[in-house]
C-alpha atoms as a PDB file:
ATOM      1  CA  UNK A   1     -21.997   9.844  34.802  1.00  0.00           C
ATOM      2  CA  UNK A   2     -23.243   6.641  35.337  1.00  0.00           C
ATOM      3  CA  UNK A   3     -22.527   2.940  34.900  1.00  0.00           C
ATOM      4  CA  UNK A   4     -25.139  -0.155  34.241  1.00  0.00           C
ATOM      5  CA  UNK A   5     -24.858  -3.442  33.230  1.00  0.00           C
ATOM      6  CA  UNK A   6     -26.443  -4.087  29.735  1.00  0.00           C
ATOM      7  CA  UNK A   7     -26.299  -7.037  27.969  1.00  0.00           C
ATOM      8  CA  UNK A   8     -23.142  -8.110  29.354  1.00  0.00           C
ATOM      9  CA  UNK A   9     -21.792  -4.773  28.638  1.00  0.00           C
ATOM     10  CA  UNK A  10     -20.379  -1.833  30.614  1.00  0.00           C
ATOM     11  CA  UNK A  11     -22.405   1.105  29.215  1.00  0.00           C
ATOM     12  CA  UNK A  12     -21.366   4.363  30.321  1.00  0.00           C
ATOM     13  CA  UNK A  13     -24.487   7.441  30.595  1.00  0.00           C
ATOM     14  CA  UNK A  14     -23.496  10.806  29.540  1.00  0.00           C
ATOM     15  CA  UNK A  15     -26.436  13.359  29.850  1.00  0.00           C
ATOM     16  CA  UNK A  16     -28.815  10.475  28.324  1.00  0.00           C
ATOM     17  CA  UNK A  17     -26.724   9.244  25.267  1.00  0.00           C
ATOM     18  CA  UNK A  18     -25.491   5.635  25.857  1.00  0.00           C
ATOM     19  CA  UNK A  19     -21.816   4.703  25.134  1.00  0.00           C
ATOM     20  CA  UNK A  20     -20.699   1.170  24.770  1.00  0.00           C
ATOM     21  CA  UNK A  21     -17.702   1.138  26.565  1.00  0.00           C
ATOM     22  CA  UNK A  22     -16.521  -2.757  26.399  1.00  0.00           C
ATOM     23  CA  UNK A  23     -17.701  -6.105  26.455  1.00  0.00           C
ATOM     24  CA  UNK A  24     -17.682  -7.670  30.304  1.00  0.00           C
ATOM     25  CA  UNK A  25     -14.590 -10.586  30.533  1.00  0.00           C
ATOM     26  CA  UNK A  26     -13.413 -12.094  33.214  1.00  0.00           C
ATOM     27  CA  UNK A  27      -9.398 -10.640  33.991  1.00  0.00           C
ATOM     28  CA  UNK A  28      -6.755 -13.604  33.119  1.00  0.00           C
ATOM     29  CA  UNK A  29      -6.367 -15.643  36.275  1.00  0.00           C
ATOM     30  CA  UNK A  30      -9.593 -14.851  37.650  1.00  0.00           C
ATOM     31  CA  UNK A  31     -12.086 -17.666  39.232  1.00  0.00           C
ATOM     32  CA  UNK A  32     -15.358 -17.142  38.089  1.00  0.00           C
ATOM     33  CA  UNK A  33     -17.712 -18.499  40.465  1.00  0.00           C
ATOM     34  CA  UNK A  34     -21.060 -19.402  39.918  1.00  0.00           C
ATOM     35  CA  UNK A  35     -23.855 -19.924  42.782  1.00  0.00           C
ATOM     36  CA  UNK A  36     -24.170 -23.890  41.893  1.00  0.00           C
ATOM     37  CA  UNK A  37     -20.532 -24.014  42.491  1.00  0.00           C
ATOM     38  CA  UNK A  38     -20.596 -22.568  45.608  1.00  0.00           C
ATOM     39  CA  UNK A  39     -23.068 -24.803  47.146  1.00  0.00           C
ATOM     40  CA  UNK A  40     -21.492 -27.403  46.215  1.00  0.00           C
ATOM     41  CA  UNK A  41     -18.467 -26.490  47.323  1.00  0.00           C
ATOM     42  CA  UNK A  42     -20.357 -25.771  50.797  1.00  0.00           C
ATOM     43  CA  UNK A  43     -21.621 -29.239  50.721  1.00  0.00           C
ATOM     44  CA  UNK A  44     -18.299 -30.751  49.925  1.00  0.00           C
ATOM     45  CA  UNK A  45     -16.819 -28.907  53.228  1.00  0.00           C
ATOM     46  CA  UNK A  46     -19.208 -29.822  55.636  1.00  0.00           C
ATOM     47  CA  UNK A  47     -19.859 -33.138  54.265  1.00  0.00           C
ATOM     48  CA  UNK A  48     -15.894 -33.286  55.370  1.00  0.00           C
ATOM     49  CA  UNK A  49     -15.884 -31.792  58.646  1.00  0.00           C
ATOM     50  CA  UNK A  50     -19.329 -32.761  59.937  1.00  0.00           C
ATOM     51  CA  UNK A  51     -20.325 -36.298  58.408  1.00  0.00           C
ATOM     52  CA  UNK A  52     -24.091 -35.137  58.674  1.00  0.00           C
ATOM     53  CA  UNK A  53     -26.535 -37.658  57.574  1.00  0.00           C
ATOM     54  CA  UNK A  54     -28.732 -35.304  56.422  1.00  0.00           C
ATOM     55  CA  UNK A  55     -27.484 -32.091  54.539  1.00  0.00           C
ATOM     56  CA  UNK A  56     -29.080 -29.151  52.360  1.00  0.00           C
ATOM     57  CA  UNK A  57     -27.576 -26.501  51.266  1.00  0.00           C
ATOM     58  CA  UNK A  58     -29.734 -23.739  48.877  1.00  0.00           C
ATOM     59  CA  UNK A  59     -29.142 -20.657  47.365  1.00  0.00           C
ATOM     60  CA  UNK A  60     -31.771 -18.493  48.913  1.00  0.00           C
ATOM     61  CA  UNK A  61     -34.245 -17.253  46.272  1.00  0.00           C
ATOM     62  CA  UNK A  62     -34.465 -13.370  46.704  1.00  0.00           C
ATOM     63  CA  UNK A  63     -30.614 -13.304  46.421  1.00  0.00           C
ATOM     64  CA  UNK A  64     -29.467 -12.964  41.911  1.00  0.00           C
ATOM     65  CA  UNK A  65     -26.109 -13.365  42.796  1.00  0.00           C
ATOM     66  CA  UNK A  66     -26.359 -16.604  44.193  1.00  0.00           C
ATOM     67  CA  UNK A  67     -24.149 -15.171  47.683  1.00  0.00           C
ATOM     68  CA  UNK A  68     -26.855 -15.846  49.904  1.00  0.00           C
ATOM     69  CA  UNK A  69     -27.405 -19.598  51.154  1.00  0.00           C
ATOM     70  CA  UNK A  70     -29.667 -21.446  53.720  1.00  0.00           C
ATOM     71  CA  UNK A  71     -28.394 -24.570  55.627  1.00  0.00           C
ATOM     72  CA  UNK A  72     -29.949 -27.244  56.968  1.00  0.00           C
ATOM     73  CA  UNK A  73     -27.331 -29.872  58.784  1.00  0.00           C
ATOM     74  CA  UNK A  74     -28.205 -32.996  60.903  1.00  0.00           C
ATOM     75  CA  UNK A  75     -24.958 -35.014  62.568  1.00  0.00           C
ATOM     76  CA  UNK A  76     -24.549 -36.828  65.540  1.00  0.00           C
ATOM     77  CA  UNK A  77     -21.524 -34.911  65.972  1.00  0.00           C
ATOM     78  CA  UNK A  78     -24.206 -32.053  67.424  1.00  0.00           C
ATOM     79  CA  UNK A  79     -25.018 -34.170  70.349  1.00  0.00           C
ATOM     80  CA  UNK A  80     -24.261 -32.500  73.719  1.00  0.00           C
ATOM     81  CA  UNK A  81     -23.444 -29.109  72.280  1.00  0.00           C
ATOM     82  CA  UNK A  82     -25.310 -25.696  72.183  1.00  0.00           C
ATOM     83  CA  UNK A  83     -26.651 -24.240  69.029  1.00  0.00           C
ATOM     84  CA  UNK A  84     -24.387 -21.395  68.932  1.00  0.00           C
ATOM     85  CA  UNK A  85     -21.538 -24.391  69.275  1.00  0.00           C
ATOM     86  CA  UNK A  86     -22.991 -26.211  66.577  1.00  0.00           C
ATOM     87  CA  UNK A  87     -23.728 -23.560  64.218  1.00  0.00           C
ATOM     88  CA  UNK A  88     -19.939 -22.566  64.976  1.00  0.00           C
ATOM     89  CA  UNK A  89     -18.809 -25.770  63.574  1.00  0.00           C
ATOM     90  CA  UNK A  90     -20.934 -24.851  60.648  1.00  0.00           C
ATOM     91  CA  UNK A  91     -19.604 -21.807  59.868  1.00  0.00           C
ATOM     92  CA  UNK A  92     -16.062 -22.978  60.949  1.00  0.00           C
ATOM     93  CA  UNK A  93     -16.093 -25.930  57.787  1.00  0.00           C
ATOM     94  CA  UNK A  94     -17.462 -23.275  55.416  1.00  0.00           C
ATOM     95  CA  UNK A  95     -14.868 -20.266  56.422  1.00  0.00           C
ATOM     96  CA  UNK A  96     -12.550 -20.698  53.061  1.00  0.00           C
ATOM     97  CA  UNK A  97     -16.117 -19.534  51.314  1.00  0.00           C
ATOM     98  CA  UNK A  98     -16.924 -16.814  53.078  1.00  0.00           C
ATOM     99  CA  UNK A  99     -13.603 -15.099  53.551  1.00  0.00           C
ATOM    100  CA  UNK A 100     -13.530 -15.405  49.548  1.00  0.00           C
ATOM    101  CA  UNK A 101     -17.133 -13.714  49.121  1.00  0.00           C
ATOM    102  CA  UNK A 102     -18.355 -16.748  47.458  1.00  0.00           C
ATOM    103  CA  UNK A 103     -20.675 -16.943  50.440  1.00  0.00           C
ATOM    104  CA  UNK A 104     -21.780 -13.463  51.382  1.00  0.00           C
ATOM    105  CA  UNK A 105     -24.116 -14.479  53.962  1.00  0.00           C
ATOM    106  CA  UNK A 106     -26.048 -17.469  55.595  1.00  0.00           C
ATOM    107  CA  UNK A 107     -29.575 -16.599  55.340  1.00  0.00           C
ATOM    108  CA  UNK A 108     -30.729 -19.314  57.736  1.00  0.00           C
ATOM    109  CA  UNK A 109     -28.556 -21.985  59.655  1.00  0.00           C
ATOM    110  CA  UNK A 110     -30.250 -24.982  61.268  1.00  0.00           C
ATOM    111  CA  UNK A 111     -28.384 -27.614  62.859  1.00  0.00           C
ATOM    112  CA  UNK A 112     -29.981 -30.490  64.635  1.00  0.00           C
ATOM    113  CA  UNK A 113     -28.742 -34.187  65.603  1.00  0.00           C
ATOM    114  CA  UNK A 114     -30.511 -37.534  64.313  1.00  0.00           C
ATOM    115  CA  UNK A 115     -32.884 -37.702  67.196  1.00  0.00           C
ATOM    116  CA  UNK A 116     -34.140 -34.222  67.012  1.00  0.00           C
ATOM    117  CA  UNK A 117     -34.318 -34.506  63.394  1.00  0.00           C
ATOM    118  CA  UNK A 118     -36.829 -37.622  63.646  1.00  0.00           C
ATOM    119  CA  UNK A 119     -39.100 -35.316  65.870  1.00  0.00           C
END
């Protein structure tokens, strides 16, 4: 037995006749979240906790569920400190996202301060 998606339908396979099964719903109470959402709620949070003057946040291409995102992040708030320190602080104003599984993973992470930036 196996289950696909198919046309927004769980479709059950028994020995290669196809059952419909039921229509795909979001349970009552449930957030649906879509990828847009999630980088913007990623932008909103760092925006907050970093005040970068420069900030992108993508979805990264290869990824359909939209789970996967790359940052770039420039704040003066970086000066002084290491990258693993500053991608810390990153991942620190974006934690909420990934403990929920909106954010599965950060593809690529680069953090920089004005100066660098204008390199």
């Amino acid at each position: 037995m196996r289950a696909t998606l198919l046309h927004a339908f769980l479709v059950t396979q028994y020995s290669g006749a196809l059952l419909v099964r039921r229509p795909l719903r979001p349970r009552a109470g449930a957030v649906v979240r879509t990828a847009a959402g999630s980088v913007a709620r990623c932008e909103e949070k760092i925006t907050a906790a970093l005040e970068p003057t420069s900030l992108r946040v993508t979805n990264s291409e290869d990824d359909p569920n939209g789970t996967h995102v790359s940052i770039v992040c420039v704040s003066a708030l970086f000066e002084g400190l290491s990258r693993v320190k500053r991608q810390q602080l990153v991942m620190r104003s974006i934690r909420d996202e990934l403990d929920s599984g909106a954010i599965h993973a950060i593809d690529s992470l680069q953090t920089c301060t004005p100066t660098e930036a204008e390199l």
